[in-house]
C-alpha atoms as a PDB file:
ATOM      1  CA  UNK A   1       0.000   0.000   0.000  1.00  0.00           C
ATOM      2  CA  UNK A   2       2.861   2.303   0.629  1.00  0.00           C
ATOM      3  CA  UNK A   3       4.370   1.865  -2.329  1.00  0.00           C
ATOM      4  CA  UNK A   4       0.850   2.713  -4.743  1.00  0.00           C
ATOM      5  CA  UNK A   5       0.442   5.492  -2.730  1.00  0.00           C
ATOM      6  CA  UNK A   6       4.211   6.687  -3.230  1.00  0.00           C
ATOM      7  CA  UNK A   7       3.714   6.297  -7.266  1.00  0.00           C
ATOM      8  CA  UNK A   8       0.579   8.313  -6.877  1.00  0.00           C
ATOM      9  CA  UNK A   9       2.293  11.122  -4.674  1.00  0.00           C
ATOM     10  CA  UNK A  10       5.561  11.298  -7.345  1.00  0.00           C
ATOM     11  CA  UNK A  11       2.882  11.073 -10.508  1.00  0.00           C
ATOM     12  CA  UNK A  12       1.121  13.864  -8.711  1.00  0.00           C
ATOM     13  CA  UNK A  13       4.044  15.854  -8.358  1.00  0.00           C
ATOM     14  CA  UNK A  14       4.670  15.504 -11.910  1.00  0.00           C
ATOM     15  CA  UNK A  15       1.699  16.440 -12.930  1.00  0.00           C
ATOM     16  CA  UNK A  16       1.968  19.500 -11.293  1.00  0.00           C
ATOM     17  CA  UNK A  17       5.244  20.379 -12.697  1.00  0.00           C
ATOM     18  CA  UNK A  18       3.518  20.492 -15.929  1.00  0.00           C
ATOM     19  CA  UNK A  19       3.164  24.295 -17.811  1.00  0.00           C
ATOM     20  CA  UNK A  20       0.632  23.816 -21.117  1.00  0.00           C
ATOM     21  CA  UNK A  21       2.005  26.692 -23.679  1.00  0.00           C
ATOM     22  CA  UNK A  22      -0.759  28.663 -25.248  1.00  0.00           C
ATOM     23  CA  UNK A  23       0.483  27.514 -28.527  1.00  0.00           C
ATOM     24  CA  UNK A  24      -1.047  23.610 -26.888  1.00  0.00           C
ATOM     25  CA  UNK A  25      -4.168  25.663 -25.419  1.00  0.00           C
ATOM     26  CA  UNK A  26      -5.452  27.466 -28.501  1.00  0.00           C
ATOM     27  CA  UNK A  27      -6.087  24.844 -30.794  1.00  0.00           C
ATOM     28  CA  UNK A  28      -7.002  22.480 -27.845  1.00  0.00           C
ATOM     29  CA  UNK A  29     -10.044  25.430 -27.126  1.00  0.00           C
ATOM     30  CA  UNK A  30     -10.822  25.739 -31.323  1.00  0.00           C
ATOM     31  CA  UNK A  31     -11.271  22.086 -31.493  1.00  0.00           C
ATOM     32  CA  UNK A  32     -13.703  22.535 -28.456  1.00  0.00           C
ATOM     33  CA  UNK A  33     -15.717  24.800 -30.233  1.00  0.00           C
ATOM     34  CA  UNK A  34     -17.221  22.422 -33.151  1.00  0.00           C
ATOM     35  CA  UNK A  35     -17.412  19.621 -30.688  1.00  0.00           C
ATOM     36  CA  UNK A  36     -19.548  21.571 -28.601  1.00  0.00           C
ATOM     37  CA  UNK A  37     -21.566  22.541 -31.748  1.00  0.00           C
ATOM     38  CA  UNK A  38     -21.720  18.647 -32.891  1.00  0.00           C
ATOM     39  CA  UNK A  39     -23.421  17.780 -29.300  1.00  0.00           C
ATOM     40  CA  UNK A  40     -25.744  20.715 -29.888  1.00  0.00           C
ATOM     41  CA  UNK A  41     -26.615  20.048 -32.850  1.00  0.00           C
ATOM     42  CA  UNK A  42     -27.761  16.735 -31.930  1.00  0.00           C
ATOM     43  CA  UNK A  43     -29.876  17.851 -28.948  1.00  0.00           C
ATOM     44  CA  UNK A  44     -27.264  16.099 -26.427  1.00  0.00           C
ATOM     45  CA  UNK A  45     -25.389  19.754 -25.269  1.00  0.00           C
ATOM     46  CA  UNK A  46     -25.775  18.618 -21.723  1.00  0.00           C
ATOM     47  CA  UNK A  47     -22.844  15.857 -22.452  1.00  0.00           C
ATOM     48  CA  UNK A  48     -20.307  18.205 -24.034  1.00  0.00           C
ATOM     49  CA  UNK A  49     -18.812  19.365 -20.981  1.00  0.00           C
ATOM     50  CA  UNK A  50     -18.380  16.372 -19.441  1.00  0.00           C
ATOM     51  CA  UNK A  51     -17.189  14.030 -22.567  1.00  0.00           C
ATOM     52  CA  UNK A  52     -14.752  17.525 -23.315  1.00  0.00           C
ATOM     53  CA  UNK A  53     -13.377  17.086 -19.622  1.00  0.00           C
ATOM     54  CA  UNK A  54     -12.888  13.235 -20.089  1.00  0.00           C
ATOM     55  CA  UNK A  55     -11.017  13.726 -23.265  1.00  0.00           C
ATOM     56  CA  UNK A  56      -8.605  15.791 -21.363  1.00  0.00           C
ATOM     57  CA  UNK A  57      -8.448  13.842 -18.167  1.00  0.00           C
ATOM     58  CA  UNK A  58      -7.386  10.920 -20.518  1.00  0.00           C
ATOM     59  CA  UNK A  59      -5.344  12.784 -22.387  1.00  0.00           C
ATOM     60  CA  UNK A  60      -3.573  14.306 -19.305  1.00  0.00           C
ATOM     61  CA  UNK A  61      -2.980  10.390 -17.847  1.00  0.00           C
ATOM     62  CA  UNK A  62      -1.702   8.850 -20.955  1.00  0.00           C
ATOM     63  CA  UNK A  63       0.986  11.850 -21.605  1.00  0.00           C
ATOM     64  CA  UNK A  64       2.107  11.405 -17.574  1.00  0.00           C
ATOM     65  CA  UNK A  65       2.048   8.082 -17.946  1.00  0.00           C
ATOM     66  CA  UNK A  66       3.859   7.906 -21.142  1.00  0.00           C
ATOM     67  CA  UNK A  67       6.403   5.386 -19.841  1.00  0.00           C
ATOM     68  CA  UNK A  68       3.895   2.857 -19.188  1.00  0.00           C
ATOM     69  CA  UNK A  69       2.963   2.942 -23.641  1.00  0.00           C
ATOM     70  CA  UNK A  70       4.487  -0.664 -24.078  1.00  0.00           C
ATOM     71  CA  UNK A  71       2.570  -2.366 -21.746  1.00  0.00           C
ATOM     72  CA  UNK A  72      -0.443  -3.744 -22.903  1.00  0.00           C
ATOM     73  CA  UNK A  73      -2.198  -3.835 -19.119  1.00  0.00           C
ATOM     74  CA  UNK A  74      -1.505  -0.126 -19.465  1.00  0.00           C
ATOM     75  CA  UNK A  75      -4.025   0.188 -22.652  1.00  0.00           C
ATOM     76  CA  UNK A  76      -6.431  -2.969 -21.532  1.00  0.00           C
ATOM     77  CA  UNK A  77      -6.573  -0.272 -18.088  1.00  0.00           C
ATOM     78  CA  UNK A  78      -7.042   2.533 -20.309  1.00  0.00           C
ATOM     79  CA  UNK A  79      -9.997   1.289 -22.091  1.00  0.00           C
ATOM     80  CA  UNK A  80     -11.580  -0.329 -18.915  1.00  0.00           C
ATOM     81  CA  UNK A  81     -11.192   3.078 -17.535  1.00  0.00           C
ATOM     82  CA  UNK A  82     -12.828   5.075 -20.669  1.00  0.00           C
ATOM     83  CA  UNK A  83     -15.599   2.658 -20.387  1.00  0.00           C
ATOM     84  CA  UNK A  84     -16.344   3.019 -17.195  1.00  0.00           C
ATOM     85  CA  UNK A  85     -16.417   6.755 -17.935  1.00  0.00           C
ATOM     86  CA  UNK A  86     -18.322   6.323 -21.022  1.00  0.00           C
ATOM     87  CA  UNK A  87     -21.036   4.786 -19.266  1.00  0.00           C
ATOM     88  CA  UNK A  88     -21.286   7.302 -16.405  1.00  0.00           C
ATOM     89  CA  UNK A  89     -21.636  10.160 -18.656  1.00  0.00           C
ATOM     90  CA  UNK A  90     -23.943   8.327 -20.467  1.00  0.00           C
ATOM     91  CA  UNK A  91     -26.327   6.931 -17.638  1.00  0.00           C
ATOM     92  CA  UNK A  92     -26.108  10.263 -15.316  1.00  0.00           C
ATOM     93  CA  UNK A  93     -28.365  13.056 -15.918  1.00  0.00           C
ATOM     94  CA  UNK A  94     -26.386  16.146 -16.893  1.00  0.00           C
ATOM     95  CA  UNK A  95     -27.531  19.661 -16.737  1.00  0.00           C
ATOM     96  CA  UNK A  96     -27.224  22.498 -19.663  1.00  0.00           C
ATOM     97  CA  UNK A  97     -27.059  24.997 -16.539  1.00  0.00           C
ATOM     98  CA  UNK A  98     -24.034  26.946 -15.436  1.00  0.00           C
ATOM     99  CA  UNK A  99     -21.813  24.882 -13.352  1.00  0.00           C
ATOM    100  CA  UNK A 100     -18.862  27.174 -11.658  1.00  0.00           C
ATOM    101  CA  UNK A 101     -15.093  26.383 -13.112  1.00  0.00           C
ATOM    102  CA  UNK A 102     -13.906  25.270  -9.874  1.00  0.00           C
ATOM    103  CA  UNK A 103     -16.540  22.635  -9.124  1.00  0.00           C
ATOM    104  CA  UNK A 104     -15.838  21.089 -12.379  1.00  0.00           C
ATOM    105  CA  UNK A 105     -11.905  21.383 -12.224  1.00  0.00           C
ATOM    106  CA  UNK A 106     -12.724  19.430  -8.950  1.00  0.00           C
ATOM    107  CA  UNK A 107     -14.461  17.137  -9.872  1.00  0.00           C
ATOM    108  CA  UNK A 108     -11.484  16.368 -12.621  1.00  0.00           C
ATOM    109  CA  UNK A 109      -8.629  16.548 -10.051  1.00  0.00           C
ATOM    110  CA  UNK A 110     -10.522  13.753  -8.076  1.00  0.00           C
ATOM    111  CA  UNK A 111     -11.360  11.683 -10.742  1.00  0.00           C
ATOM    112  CA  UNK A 112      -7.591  11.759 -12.695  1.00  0.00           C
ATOM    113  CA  UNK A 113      -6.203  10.895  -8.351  1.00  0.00           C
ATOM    114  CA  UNK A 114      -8.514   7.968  -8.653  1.00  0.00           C
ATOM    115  CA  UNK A 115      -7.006   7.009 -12.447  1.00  0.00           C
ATOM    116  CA  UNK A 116      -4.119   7.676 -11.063  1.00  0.00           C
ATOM    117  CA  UNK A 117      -4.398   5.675  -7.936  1.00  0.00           C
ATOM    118  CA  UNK A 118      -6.189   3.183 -10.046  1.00  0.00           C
ATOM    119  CA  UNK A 119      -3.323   2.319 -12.644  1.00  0.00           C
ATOM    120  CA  UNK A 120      -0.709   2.605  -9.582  1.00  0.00           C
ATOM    121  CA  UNK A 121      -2.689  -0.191  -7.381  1.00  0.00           C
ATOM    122  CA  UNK A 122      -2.729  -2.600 -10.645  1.00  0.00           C
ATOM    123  CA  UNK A 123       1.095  -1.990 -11.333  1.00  0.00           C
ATOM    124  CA  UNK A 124       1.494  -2.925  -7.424  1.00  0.00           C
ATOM    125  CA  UNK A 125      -0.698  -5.871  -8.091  1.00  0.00           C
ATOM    126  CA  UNK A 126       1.507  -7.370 -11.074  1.00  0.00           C
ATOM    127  CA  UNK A 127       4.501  -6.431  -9.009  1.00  0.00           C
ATOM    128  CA  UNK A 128       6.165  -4.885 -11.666  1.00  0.00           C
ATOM    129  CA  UNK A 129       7.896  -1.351 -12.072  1.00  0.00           C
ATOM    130  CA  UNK A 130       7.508   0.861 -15.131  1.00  0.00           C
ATOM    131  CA  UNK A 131      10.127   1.099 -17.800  1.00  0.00           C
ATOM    132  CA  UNK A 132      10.675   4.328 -16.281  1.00  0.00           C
ATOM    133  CA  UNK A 133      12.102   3.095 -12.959  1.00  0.00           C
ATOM    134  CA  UNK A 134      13.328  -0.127 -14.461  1.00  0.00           C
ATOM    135  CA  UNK A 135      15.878   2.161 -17.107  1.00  0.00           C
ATOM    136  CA  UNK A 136      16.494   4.724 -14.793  1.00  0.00           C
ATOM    137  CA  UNK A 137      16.984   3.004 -11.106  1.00  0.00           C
ATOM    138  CA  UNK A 138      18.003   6.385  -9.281  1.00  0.00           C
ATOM    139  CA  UNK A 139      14.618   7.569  -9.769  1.00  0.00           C
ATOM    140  CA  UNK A 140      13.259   4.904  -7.330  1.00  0.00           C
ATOM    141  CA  UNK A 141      12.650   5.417  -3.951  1.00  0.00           C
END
């Protein structure tokens, strides 16, 4: 147990250490745009927030877990994980009314700790280190 929650405490560190360059953020917030049309187009803008914050919570865990790409567990996790979310956006009742920035950046903090904690437990589980630590032993702790 110490040991999952030591991965999760250095991948949250690293995460933090991360700086997105507006030349990343503009096109990321132009391709928002027709998504966000597409779901209102079809009647379903209530899910664009929440399948446009999943995209990026899985896009933020892939990239910081990058060293973990070879490993097929790592993907079979993945899609477990995008299914799970797939079927709660699906299943729970969004609203089309304001929700503040903070509650929702919350909400996606929590939920990439518990991806995070999630993918740490199973690499625990196998008993197996990351090609990270594995190529690079001084990083270990």
């Amino acid at each position: 147990m110490r040991s999952i929650n030591a991965q999760v405490g250095k991948d949250i560190k690293a995460a933090k250490k991360i700086w997105l360059p507006w030349r990343l953020l503009l096109p990321l917030i132009a391709l928002c745009i027709p998504a966000y049309a597409l779901f209102d187009y079809y009647g379903k803008e209530n899910l664009a927030v929440p399948v446009l914050m999943c995209a990026a919570l899985f896009g933020f865990l892939i990239y910081l877990k990058w060293s973990l790409r070879r490993q097929p567990l790592f993907w079979a996790i993945i899609l477990l994980l995008a299914a799970v979310h797939a079927a709660l956006v699906w299943y729970i009742p969004w609203t089309t009314k304001w929700v503040p920035a903070a509650a929702i950046g919350g909400i996606g903090s929590v939920d990439l700790c518990v991806m995070l904690w999630t993918l740490a437990a199973v690499e625990a589980w196998l008993g197996g280190q990351s090609e990270a630590d594995v190529c690079n032993p001084s990083s270990a702790d």
